[in-house]
ModelCIF file with pLDDT and N, C-alpha, C, O atoms, coordinates in Angstrom:
data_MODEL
#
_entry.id   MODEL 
#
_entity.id                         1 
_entity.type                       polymer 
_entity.pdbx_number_of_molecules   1 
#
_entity_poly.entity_id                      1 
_entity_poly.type                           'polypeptide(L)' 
_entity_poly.nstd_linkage                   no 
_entity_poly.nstd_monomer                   no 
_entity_poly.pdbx_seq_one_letter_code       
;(UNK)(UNK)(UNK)(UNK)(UNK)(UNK)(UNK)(UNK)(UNK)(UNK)(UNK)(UNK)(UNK)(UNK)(UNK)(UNK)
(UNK)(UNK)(UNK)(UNK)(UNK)(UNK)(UNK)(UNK)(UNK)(UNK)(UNK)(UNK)(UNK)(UNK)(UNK)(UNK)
(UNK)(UNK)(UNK)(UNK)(UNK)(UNK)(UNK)(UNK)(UNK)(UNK)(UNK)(UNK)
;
_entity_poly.pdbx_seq_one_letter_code_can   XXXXXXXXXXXXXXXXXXXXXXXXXXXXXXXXXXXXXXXXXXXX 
_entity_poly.pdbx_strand_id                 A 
#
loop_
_entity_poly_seq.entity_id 
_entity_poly_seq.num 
_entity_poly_seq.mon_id 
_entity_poly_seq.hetero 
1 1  UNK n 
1 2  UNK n 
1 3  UNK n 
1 4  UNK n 
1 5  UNK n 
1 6  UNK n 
1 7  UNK n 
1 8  UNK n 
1 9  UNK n 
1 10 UNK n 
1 11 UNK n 
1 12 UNK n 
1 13 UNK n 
1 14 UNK n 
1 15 UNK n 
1 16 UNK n 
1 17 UNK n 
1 18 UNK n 
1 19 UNK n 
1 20 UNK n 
1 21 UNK n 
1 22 UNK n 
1 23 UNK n 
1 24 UNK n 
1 25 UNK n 
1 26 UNK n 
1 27 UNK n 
1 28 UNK n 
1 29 UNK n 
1 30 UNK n 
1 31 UNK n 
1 32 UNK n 
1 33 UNK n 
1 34 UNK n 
1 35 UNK n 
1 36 UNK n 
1 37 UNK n 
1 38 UNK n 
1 39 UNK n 
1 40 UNK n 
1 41 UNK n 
1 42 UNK n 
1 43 UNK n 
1 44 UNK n 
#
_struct_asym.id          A 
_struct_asym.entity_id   1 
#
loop_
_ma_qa_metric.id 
_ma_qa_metric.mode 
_ma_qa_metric.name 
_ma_qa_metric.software_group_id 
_ma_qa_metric.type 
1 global pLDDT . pLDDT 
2 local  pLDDT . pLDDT 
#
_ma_qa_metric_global.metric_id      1 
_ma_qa_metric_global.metric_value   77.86 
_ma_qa_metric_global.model_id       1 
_ma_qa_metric_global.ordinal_id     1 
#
loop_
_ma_qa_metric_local.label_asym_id 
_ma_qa_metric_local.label_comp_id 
_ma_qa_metric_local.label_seq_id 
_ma_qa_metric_local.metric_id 
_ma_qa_metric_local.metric_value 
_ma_qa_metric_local.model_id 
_ma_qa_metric_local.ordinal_id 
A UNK 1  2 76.00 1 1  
A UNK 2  2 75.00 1 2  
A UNK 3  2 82.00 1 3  
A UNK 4  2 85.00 1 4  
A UNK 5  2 86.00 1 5  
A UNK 6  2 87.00 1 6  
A UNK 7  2 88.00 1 7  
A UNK 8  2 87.00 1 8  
A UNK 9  2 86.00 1 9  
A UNK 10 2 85.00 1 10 
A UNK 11 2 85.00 1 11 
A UNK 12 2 85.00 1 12 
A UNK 13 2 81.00 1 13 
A UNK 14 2 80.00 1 14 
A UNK 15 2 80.00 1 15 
A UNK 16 2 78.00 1 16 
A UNK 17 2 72.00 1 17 
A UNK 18 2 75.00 1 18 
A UNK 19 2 73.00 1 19 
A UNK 20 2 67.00 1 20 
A UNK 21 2 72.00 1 21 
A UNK 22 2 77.00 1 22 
A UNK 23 2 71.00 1 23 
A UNK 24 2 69.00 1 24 
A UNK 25 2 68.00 1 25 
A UNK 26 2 71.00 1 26 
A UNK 27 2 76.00 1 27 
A UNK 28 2 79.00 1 28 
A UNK 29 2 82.00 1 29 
A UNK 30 2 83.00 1 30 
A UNK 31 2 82.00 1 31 
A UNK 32 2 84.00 1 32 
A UNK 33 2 86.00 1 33 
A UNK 34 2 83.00 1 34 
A UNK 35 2 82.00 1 35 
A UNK 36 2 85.00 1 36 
A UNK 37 2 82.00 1 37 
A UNK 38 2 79.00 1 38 
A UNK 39 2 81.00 1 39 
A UNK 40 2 78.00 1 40 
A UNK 41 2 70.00 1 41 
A UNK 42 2 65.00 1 42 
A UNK 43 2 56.00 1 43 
A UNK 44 2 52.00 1 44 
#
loop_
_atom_site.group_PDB 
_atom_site.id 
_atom_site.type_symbol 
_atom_site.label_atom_id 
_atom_site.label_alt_id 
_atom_site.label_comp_id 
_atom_site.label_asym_id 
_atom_site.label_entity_id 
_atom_site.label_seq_id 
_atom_site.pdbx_PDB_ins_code 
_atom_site.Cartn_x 
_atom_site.Cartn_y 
_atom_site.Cartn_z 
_atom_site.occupancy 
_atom_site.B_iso_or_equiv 
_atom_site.pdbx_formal_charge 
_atom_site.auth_seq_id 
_atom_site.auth_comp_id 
_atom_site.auth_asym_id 
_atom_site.auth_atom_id 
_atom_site.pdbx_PDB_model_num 
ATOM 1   N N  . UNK A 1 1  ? 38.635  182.724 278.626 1.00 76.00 ? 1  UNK A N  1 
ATOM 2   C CA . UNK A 1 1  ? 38.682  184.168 278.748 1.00 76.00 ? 1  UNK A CA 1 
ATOM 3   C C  . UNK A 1 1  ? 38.130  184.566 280.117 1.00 76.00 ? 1  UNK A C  1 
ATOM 4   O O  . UNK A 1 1  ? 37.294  183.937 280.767 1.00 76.00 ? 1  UNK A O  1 
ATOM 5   N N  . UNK A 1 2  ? 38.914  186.062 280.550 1.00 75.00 ? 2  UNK A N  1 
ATOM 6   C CA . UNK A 1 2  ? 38.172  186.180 281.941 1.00 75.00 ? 2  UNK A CA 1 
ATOM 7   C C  . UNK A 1 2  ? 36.413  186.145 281.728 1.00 75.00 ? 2  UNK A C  1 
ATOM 8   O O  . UNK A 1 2  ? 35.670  185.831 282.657 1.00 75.00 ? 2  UNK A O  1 
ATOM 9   N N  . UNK A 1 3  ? 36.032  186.428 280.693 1.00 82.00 ? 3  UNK A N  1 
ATOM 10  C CA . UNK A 1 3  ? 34.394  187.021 280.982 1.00 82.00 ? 3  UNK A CA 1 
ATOM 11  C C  . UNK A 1 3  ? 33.256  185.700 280.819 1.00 82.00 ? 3  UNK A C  1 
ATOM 12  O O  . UNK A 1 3  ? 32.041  185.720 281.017 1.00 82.00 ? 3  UNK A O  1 
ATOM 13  N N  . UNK A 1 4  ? 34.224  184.455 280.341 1.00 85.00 ? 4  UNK A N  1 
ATOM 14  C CA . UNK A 1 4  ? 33.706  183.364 280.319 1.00 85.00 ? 4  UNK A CA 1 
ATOM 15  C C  . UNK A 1 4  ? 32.336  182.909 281.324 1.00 85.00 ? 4  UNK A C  1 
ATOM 16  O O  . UNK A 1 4  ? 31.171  182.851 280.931 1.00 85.00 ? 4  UNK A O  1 
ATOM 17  N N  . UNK A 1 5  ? 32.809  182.625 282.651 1.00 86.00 ? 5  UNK A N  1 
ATOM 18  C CA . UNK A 1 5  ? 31.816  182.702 283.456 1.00 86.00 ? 5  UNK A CA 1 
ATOM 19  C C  . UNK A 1 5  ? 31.152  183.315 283.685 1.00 86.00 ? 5  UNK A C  1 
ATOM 20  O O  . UNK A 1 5  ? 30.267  182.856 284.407 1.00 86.00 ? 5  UNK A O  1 
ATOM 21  N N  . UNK A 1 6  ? 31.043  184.681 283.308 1.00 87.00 ? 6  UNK A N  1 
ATOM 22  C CA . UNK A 1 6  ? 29.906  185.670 283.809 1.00 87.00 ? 6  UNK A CA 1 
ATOM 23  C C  . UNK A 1 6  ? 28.928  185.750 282.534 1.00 87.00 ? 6  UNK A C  1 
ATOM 24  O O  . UNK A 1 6  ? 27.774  186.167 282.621 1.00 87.00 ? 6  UNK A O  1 
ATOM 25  N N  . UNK A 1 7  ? 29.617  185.232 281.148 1.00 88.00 ? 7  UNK A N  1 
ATOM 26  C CA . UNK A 1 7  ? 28.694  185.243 280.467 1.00 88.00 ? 7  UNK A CA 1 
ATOM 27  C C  . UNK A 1 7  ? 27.789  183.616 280.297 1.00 88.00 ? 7  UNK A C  1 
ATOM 28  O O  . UNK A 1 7  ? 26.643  183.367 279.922 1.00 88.00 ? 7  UNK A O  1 
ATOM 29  N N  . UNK A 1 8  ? 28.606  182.980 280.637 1.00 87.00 ? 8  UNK A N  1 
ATOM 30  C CA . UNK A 1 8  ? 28.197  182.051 281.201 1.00 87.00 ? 8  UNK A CA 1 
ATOM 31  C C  . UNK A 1 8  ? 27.019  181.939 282.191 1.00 87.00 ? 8  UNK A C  1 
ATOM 32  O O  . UNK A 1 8  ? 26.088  181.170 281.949 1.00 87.00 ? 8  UNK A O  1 
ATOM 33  N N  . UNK A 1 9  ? 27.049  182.623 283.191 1.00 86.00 ? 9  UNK A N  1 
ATOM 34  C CA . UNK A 1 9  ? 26.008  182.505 284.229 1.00 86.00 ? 9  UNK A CA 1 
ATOM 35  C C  . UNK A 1 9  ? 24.220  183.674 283.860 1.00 86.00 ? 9  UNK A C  1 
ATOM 36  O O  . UNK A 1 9  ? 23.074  183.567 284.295 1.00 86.00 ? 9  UNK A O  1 
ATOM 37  N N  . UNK A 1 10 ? 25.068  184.928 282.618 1.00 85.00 ? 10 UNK A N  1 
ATOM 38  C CA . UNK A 1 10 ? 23.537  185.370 282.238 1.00 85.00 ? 10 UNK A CA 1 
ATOM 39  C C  . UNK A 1 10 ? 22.768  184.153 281.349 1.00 85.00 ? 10 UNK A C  1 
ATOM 40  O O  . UNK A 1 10 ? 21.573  183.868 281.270 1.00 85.00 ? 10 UNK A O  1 
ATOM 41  N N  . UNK A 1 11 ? 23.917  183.581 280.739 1.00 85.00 ? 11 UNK A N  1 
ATOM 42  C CA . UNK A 1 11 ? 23.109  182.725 279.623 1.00 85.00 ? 11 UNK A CA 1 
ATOM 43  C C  . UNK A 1 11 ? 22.324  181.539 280.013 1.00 85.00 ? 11 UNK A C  1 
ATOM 44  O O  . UNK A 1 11 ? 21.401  181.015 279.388 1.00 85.00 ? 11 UNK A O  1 
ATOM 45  N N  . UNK A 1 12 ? 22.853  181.188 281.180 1.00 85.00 ? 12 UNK A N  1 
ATOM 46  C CA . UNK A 1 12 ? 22.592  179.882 281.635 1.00 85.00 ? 12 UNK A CA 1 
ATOM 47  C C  . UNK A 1 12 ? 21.445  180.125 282.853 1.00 85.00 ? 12 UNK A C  1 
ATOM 48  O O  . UNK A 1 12 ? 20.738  179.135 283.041 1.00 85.00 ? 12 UNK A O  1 
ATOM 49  N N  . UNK A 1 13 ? 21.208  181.079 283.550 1.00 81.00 ? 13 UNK A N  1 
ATOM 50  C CA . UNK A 1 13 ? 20.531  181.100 284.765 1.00 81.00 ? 13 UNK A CA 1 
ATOM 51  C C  . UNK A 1 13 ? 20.273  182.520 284.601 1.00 81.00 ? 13 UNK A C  1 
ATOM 52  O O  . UNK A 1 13 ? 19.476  182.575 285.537 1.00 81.00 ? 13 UNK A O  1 
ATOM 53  N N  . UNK A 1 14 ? 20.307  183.886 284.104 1.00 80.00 ? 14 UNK A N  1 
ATOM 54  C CA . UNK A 1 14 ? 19.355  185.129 284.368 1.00 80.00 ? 14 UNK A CA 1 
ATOM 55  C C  . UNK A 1 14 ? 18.501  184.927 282.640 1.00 80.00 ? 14 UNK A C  1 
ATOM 56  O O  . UNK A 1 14 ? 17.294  184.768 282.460 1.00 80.00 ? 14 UNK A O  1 
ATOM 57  N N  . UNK A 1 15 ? 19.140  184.971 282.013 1.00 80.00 ? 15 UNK A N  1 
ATOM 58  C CA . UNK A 1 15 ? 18.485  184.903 280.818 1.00 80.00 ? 15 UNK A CA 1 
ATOM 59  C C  . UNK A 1 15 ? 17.000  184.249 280.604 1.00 80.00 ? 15 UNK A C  1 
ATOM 60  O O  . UNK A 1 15 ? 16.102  184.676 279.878 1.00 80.00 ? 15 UNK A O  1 
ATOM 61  N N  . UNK A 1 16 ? 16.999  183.088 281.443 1.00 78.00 ? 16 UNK A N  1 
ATOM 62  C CA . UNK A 1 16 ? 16.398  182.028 280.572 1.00 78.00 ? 16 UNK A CA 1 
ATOM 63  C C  . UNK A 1 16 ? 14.826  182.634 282.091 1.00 78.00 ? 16 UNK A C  1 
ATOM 64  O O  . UNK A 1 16 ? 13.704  182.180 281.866 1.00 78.00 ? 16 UNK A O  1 
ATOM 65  N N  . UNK A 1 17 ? 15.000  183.577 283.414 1.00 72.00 ? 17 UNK A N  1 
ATOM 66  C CA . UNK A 1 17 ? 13.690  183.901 283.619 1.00 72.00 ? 17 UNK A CA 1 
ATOM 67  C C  . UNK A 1 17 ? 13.584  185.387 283.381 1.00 72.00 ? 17 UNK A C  1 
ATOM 68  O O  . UNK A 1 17 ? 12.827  186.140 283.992 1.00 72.00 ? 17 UNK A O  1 
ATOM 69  N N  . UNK A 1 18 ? 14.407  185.716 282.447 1.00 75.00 ? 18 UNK A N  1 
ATOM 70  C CA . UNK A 1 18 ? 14.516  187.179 282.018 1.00 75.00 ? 18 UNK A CA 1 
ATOM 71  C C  . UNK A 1 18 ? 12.952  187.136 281.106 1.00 75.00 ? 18 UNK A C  1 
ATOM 72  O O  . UNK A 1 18 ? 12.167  188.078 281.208 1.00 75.00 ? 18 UNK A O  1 
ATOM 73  N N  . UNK A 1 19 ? 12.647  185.915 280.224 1.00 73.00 ? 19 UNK A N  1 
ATOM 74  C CA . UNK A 1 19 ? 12.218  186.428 278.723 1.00 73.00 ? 19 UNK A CA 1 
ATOM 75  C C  . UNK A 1 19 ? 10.644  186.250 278.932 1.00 73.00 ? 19 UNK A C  1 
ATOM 76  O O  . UNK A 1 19 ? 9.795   186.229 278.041 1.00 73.00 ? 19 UNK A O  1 
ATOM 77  N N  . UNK A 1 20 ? 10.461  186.135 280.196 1.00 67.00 ? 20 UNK A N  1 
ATOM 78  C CA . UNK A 1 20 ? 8.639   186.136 280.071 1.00 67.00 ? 20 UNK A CA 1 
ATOM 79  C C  . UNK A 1 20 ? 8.344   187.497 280.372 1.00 67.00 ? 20 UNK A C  1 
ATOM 80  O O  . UNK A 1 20 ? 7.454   188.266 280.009 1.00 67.00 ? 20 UNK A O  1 
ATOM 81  N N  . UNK A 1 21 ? 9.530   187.611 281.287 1.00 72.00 ? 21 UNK A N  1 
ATOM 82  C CA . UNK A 1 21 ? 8.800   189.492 281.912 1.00 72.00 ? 21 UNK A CA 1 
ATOM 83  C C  . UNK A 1 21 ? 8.863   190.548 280.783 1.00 72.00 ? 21 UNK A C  1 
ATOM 84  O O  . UNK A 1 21 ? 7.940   191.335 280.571 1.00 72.00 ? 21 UNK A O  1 
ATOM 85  N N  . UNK A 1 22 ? 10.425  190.500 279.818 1.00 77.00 ? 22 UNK A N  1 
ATOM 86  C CA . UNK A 1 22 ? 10.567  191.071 279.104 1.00 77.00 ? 22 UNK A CA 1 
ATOM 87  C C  . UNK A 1 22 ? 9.472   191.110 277.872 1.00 77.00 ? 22 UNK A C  1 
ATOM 88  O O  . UNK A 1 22 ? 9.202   192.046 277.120 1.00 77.00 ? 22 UNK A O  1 
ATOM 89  N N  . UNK A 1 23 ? 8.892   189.667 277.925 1.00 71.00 ? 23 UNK A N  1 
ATOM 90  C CA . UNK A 1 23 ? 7.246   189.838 276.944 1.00 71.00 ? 23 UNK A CA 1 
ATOM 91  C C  . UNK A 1 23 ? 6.049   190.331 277.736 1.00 71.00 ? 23 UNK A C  1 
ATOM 92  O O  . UNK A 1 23 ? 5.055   190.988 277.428 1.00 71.00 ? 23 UNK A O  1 
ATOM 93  N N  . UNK A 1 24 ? 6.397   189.897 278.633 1.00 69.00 ? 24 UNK A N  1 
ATOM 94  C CA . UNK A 1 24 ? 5.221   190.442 279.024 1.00 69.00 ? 24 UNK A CA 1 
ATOM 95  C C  . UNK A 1 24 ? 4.919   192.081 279.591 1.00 69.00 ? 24 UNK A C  1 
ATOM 96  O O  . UNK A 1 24 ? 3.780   192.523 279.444 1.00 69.00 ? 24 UNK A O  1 
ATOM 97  N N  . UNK A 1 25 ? 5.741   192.749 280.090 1.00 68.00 ? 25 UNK A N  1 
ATOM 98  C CA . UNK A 1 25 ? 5.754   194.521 279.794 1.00 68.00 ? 25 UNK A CA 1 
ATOM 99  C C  . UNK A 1 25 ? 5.835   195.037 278.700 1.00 68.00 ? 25 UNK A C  1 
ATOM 100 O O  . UNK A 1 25 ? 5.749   196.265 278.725 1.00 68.00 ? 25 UNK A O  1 
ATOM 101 N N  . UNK A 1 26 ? 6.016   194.420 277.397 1.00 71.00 ? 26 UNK A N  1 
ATOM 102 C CA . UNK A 1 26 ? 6.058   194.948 276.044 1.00 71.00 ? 26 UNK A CA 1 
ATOM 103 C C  . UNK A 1 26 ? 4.527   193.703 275.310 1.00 71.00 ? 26 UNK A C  1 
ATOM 104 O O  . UNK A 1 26 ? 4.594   193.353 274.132 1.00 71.00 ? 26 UNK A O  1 
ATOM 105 N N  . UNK A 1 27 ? 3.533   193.305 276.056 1.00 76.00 ? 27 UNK A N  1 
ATOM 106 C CA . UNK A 1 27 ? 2.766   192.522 275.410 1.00 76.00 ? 27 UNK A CA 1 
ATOM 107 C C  . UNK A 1 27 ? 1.128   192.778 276.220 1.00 76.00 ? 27 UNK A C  1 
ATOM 108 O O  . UNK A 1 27 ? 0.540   191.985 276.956 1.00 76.00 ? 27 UNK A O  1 
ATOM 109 N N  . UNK A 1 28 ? 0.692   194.150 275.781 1.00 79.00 ? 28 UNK A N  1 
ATOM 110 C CA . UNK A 1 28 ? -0.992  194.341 276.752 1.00 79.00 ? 28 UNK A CA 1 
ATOM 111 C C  . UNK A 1 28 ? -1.425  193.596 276.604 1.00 79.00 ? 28 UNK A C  1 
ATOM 112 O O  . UNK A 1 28 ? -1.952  193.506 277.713 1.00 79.00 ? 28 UNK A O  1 
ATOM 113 N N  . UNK A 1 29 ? -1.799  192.667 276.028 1.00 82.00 ? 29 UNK A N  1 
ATOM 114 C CA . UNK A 1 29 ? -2.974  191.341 275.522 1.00 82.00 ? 29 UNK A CA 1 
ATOM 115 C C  . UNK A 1 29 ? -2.635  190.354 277.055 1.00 82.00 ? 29 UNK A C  1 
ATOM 116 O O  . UNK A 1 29 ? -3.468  189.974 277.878 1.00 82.00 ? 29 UNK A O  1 
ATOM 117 N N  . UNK A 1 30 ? -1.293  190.151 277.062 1.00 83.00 ? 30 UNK A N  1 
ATOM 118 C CA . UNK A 1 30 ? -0.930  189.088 277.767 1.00 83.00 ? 30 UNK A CA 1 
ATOM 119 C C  . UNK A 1 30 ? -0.912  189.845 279.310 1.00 83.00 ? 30 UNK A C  1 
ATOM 120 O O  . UNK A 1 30 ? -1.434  189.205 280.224 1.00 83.00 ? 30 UNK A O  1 
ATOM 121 N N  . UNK A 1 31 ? -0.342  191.150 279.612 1.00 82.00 ? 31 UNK A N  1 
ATOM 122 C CA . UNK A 1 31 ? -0.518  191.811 280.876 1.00 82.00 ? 31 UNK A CA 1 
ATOM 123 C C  . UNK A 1 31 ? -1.956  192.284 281.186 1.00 82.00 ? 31 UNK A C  1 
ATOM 124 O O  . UNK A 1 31 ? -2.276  192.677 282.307 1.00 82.00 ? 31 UNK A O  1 
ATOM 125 N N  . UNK A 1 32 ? -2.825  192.226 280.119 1.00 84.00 ? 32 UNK A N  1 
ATOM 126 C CA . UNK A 1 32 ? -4.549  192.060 280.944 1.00 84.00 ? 32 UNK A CA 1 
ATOM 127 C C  . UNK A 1 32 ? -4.784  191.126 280.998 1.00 84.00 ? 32 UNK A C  1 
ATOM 128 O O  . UNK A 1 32 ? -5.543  190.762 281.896 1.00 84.00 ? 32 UNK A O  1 
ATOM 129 N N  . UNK A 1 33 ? -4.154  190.003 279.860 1.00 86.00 ? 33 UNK A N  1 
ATOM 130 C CA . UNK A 1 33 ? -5.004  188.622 280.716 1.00 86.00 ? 33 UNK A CA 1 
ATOM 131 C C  . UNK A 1 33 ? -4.529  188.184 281.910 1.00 86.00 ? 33 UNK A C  1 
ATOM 132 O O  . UNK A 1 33 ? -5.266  187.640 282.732 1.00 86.00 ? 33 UNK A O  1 
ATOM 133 N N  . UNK A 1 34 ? -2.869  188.446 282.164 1.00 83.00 ? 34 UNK A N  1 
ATOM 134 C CA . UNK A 1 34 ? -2.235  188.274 283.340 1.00 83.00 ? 34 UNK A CA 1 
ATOM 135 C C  . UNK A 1 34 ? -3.154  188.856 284.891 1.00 83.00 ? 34 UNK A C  1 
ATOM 136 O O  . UNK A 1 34 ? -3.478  188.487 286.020 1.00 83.00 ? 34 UNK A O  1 
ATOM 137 N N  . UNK A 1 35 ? -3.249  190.033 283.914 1.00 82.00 ? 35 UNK A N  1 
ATOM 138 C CA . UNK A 1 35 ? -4.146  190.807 285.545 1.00 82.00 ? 35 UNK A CA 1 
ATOM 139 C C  . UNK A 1 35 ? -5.939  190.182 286.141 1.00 82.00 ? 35 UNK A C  1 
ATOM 140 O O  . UNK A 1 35 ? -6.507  190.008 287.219 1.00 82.00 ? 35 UNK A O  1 
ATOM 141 N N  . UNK A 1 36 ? -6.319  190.001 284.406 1.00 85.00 ? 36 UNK A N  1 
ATOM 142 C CA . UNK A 1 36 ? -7.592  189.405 284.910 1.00 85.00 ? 36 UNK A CA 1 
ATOM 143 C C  . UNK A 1 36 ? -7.866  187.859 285.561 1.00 85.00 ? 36 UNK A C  1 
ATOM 144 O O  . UNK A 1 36 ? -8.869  187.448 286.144 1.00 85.00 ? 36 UNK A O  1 
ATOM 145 N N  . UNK A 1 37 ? -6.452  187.078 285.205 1.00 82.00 ? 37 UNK A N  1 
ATOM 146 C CA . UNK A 1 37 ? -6.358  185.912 285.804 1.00 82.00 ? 37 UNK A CA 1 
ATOM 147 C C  . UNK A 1 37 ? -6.222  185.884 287.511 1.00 82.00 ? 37 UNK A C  1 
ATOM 148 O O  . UNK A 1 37 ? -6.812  185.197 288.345 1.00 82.00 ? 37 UNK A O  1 
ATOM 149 N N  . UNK A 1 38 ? -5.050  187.069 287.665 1.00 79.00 ? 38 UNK A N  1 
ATOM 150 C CA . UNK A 1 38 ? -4.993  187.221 289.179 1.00 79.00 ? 38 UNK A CA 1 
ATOM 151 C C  . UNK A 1 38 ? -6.364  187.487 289.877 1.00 79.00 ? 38 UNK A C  1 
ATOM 152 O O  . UNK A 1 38 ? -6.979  186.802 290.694 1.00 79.00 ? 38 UNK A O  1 
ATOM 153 N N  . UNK A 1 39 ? -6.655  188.687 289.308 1.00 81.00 ? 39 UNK A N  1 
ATOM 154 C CA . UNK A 1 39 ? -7.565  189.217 290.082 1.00 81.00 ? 39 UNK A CA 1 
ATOM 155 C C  . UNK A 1 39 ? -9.047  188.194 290.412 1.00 81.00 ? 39 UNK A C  1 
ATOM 156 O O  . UNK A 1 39 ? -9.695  188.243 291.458 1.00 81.00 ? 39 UNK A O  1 
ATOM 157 N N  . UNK A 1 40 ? -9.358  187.251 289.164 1.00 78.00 ? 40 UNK A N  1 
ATOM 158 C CA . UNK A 1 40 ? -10.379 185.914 289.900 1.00 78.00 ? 40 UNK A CA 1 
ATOM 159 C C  . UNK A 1 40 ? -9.957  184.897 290.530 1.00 78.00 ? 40 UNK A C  1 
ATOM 160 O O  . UNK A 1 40 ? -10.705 184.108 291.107 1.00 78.00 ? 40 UNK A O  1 
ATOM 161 N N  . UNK A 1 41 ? -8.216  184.770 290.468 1.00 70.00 ? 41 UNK A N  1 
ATOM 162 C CA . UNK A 1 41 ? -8.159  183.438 291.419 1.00 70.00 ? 41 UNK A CA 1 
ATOM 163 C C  . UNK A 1 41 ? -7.459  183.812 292.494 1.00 70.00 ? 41 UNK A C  1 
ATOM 164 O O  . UNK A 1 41 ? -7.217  182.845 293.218 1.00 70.00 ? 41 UNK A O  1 
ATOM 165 N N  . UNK A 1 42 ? -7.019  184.869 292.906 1.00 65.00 ? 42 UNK A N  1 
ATOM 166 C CA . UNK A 1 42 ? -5.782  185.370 293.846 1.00 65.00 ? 42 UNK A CA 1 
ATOM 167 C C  . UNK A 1 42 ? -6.359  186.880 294.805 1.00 65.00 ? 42 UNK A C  1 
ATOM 168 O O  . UNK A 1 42 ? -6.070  187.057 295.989 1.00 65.00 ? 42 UNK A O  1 
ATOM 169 N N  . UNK A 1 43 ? -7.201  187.831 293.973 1.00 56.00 ? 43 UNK A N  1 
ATOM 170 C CA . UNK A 1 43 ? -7.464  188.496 295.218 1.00 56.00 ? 43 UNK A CA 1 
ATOM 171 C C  . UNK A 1 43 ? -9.047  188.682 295.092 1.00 56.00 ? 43 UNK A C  1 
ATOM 172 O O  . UNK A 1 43 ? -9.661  189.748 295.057 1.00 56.00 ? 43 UNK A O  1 
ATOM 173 N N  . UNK A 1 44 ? -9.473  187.593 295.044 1.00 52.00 ? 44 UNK A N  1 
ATOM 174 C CA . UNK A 1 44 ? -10.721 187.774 294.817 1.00 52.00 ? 44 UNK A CA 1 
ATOM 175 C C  . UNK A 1 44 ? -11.594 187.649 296.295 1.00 52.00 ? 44 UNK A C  1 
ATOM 176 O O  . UNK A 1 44 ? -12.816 187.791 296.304 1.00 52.00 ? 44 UNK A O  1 
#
């Protein structure tokens, strides 16, 4: 089918670094520990 490859290419290569961000803006626990991790090893 024409849409073969394009569904092909979300499934195979956007999808798969889609699903941390998508947890992690819908997950505060994990976006403060995210932030408190940066902030002691990265702009400290």
């Amino acid at each position: 089918f024409p849409a073969d490859k394009v569904v092909s290419f979300f499934h195979t290569v956007i999808l798969p670094l889609m699903n941390p961000v998508i947890y992690t803006l819908r997950n505060q626990e994990v976006k403060s520990s995210m932030k408190r991790l940066l902030s002691r090893h990265v702009f400290c």
